[in-house]
N, C-alpha and C. Protein backbone atom coordinates (compact mmCIF):
# COMPACT_ATOMS: atom_id res chain seq x y z
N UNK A 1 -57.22 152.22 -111.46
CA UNK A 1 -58.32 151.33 -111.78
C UNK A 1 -59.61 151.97 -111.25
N UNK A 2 -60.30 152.10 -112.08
CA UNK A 2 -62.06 152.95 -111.37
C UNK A 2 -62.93 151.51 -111.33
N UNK A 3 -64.31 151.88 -110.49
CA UNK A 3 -64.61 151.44 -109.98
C UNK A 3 -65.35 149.96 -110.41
N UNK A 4 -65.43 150.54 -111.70
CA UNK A 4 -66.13 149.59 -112.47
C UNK A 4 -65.40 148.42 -112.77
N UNK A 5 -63.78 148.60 -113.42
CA UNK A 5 -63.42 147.47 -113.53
C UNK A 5 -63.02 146.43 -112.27
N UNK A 6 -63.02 147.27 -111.00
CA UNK A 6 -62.53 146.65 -110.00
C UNK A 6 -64.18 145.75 -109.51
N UNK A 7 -65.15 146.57 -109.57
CA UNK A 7 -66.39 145.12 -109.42
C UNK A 7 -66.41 144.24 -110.39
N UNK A 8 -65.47 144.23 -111.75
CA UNK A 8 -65.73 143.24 -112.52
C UNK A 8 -65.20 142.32 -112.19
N UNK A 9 -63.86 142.59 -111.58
CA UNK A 9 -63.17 141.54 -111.09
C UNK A 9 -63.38 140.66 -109.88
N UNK A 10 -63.82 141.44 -108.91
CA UNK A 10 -64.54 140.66 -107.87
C UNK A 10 -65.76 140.01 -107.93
N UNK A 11 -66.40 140.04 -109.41
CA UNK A 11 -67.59 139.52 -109.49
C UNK A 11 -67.45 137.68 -110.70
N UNK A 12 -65.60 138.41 -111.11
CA UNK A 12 -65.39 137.09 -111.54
C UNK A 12 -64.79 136.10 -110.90
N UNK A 13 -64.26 136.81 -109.98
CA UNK A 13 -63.35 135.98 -108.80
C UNK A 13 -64.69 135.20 -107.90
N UNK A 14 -65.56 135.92 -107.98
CA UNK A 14 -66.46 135.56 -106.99
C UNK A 14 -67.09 134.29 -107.91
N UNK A 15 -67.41 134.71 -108.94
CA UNK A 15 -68.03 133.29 -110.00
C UNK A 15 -67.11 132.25 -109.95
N UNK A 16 -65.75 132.57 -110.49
CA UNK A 16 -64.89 131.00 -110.23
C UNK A 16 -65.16 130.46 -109.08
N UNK A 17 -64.83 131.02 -107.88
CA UNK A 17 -64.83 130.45 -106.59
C UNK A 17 -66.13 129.69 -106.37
N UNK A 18 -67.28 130.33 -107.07
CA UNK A 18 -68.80 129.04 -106.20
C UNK A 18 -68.26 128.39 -107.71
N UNK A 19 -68.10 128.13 -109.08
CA UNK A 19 -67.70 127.19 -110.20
C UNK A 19 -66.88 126.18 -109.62
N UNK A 20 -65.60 126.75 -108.71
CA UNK A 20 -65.03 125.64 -108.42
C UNK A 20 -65.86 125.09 -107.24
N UNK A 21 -66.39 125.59 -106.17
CA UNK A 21 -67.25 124.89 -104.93
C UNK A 21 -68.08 123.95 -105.93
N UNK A 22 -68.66 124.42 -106.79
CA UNK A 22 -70.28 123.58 -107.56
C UNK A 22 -69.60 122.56 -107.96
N UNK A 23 -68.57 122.40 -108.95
CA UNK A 23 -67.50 121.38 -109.06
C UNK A 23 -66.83 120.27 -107.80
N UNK A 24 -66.89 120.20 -106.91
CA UNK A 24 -66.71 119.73 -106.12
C UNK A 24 -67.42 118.98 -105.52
N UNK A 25 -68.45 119.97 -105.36
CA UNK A 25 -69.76 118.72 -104.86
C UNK A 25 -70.15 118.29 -105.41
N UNK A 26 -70.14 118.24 -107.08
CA UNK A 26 -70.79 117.26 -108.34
C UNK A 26 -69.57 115.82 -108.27
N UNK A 27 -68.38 116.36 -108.12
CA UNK A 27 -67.22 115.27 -108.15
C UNK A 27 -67.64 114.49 -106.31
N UNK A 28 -68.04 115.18 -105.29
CA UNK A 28 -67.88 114.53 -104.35
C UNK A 28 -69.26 113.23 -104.62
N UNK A 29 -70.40 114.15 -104.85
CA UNK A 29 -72.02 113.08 -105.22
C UNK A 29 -71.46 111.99 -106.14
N UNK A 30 -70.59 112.50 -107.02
CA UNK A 30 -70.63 111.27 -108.39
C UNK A 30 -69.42 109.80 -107.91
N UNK A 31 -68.50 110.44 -106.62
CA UNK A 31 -68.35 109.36 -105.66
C UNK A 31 -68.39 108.56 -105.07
N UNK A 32 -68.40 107.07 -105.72
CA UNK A 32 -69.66 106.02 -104.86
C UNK A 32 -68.67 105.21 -104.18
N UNK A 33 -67.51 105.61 -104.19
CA UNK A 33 -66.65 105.14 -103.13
C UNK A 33 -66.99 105.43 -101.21
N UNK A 34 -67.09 106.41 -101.25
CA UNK A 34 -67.51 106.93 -100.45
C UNK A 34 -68.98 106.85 -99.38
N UNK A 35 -69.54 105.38 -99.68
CA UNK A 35 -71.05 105.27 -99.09
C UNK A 35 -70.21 105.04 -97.89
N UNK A 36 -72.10 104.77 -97.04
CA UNK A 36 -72.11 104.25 -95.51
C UNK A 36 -71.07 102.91 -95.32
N UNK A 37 -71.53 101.69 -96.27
CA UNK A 37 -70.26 100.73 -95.94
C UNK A 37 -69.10 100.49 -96.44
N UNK A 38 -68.75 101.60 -96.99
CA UNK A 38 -67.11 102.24 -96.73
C UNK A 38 -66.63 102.69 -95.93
N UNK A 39 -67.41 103.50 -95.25
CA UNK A 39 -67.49 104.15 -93.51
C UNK A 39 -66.91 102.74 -92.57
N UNK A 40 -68.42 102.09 -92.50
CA UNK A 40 -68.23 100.85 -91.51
C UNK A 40 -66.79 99.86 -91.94
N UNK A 41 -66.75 99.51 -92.97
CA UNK A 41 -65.65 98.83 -93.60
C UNK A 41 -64.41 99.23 -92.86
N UNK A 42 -63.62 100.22 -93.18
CA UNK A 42 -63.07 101.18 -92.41
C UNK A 42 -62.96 101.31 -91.28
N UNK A 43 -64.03 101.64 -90.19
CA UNK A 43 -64.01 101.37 -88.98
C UNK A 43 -63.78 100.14 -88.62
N UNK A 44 -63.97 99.30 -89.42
CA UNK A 44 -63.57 97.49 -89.16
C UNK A 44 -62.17 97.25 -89.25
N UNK A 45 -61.83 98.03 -90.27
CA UNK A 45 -59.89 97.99 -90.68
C UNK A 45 -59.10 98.61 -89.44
N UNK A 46 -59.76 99.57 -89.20
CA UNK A 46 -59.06 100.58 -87.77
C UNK A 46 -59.10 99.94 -86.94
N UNK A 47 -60.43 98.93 -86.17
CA UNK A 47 -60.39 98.00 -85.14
C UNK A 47 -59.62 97.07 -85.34
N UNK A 48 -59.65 96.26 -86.58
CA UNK A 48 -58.94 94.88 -86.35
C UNK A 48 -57.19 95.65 -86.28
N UNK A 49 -56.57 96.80 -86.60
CA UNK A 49 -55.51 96.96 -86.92
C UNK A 49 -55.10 97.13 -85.61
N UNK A 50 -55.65 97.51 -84.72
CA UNK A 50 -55.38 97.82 -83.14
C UNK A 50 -55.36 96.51 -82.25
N UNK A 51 -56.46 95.65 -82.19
CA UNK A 51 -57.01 94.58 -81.84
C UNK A 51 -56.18 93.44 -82.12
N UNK A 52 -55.81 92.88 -83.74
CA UNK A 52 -54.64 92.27 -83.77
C UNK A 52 -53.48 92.26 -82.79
N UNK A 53 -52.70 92.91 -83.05
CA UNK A 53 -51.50 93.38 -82.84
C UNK A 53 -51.66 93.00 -81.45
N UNK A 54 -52.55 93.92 -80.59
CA UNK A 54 -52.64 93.37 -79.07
C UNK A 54 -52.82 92.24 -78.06
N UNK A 55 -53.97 91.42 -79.25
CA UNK A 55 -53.96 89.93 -79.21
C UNK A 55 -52.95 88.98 -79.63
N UNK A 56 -51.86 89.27 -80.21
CA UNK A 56 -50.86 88.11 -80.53
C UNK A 56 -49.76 89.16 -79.75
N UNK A 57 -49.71 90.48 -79.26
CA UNK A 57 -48.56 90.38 -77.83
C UNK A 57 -49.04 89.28 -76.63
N UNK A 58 -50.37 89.33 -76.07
CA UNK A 58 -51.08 88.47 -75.61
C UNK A 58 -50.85 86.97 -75.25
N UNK A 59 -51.18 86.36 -76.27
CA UNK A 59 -51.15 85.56 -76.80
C UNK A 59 -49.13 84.84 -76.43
N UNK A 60 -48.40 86.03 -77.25
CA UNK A 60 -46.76 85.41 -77.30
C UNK A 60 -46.57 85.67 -75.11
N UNK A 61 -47.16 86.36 -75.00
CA UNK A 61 -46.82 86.73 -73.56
C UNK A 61 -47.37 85.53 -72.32
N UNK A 62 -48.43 85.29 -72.70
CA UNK A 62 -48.89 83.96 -71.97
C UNK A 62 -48.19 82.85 -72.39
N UNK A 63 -47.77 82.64 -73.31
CA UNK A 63 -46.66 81.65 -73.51
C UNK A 63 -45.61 81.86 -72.56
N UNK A 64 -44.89 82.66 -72.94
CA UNK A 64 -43.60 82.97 -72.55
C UNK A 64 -43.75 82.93 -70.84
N UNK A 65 -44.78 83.46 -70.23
CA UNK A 65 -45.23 83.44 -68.71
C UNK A 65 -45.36 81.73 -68.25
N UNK A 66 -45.70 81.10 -68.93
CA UNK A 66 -45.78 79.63 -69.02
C UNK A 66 -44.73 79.10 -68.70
N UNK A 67 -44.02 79.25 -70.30
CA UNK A 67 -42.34 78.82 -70.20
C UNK A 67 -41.03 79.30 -69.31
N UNK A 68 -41.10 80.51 -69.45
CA UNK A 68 -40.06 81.42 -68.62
C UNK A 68 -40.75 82.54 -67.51
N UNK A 69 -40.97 81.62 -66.81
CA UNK A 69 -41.19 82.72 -65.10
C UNK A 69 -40.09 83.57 -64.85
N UNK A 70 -40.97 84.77 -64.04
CA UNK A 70 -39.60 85.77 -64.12
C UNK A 70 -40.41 87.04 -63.45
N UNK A 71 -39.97 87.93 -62.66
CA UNK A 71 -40.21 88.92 -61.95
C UNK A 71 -41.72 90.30 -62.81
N UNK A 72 -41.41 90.15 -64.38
CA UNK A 72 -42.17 90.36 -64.59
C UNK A 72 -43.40 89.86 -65.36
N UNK A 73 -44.73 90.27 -65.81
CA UNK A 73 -45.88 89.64 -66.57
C UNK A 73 -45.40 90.01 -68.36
N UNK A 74 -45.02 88.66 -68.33
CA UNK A 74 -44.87 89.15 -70.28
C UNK A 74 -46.07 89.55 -70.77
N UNK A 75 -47.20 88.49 -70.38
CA UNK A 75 -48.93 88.97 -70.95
C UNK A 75 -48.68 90.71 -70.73
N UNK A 76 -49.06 91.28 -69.63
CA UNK A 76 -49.15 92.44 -69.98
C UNK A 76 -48.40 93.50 -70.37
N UNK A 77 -46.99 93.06 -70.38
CA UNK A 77 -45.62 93.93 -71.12
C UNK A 77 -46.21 93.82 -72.93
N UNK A 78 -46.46 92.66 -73.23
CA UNK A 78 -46.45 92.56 -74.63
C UNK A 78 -47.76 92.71 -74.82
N UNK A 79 -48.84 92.96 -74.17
CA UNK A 79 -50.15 93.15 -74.37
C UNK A 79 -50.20 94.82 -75.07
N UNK A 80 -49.69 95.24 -74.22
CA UNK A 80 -49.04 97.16 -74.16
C UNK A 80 -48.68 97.63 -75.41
N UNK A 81 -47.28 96.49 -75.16
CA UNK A 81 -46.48 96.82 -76.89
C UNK A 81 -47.13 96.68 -77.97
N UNK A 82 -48.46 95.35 -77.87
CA UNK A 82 -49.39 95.55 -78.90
C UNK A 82 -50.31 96.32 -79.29
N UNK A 83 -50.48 96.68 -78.13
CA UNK A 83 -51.57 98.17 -77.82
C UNK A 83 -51.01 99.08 -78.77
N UNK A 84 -49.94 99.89 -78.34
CA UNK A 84 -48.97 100.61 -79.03
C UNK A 84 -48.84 100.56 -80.32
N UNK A 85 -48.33 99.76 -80.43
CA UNK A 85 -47.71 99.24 -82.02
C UNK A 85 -49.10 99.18 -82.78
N UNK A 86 -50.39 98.62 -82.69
CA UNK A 86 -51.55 99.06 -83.49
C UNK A 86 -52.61 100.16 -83.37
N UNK A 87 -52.39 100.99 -81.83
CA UNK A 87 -52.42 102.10 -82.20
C UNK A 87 -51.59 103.20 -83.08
N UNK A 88 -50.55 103.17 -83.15
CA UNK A 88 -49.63 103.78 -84.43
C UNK A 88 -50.06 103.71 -85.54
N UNK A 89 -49.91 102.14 -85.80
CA UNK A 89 -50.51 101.83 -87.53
C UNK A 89 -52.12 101.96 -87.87
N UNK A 90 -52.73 101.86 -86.51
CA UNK A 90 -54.18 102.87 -87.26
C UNK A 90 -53.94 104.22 -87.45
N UNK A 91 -53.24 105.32 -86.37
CA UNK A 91 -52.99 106.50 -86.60
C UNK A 91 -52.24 106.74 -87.94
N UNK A 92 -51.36 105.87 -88.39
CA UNK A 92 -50.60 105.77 -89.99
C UNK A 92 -51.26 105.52 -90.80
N UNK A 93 -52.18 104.93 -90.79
CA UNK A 93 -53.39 104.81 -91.67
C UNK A 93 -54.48 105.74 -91.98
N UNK A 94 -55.06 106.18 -91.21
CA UNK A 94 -56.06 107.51 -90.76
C UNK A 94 -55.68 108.03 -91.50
N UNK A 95 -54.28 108.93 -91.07
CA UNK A 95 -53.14 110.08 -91.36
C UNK A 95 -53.52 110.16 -92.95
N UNK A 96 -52.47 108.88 -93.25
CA UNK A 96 -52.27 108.36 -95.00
C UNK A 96 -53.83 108.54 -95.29
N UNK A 97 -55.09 108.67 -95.05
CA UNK A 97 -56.08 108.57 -95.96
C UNK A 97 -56.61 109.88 -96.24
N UNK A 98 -56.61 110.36 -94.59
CA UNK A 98 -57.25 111.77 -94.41
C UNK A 98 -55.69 112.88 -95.64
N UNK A 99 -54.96 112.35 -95.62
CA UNK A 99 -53.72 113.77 -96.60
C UNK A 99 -54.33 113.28 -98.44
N UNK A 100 -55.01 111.84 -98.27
CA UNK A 100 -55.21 111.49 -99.55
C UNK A 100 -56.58 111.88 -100.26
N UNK A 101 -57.80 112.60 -99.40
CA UNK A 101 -58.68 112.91 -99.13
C UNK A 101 -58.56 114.54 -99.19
N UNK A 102 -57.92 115.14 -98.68
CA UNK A 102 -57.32 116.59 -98.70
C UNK A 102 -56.71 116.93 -100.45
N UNK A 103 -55.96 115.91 -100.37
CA UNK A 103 -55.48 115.46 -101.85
C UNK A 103 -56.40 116.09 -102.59
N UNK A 104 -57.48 115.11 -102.76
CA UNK A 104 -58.73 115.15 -103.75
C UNK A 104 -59.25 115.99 -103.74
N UNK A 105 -59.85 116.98 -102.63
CA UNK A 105 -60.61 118.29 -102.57
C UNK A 105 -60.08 119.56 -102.85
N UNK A 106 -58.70 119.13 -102.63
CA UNK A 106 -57.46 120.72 -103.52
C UNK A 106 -57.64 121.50 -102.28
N UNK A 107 -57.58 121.15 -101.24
CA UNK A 107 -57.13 122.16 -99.43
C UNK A 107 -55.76 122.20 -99.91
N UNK A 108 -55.73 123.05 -99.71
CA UNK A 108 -54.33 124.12 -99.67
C UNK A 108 -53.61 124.12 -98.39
N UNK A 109 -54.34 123.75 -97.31
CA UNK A 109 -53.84 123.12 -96.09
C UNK A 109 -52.89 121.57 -95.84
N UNK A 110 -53.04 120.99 -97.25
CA UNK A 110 -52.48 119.64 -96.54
C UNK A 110 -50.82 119.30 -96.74
């Protein structure tokens, strides 16, 4: 291969590659999913998904501390487990959006 056809090729490889970048950011702008209160929205779903969960371990644990005394604090055993348990399902959530997001942009990483 001389030299010439080998810059042709790197000069078309090089054109697809910003065609597909320019493509991308026309598909990301024409996106109106994607504003500021989709952001906040979101950050509201991630809080309440954590926040829940922790408030009704809470909640069942002060009962149960009420009803059944006992060496240990149900409030804060089941406060924990709620902690837990909606930190997970925001991290399952995140996860699931950010691979669905990777999805869309064609990363070869996801």
């Amino acid at each position: 291969m001389d030299l010439h056809e080998r810059l042709k090729k790197s000069r078309t490889a090089f054109s697809e590659g910003i065609g597909a970048r320019a493509a991308r950011k026309l598909k990301a702008r024409s996106s109106t999913s994607h504003t500021l209160w989709y952001g906040l929205g979101m950050m509201g779903l991630i809080g309440w998904s954590v926040v829940l969960p922790t408030l009704l371990g809470a909640a069942l644990g002060i009962w149960l501390d009420r009803h059944h005394r006992g060496s240990i604090s149900w409030t804060l055993t089941l406060m924990l487990m709620g902690l837990l348990l909606g930190c997970l399902n925001a991290w399952h959530w995140v996860d699931k959006e950010d691979r669905k997001m990777r999805e869309e942009r064609g990363d070869k990483d996801a």
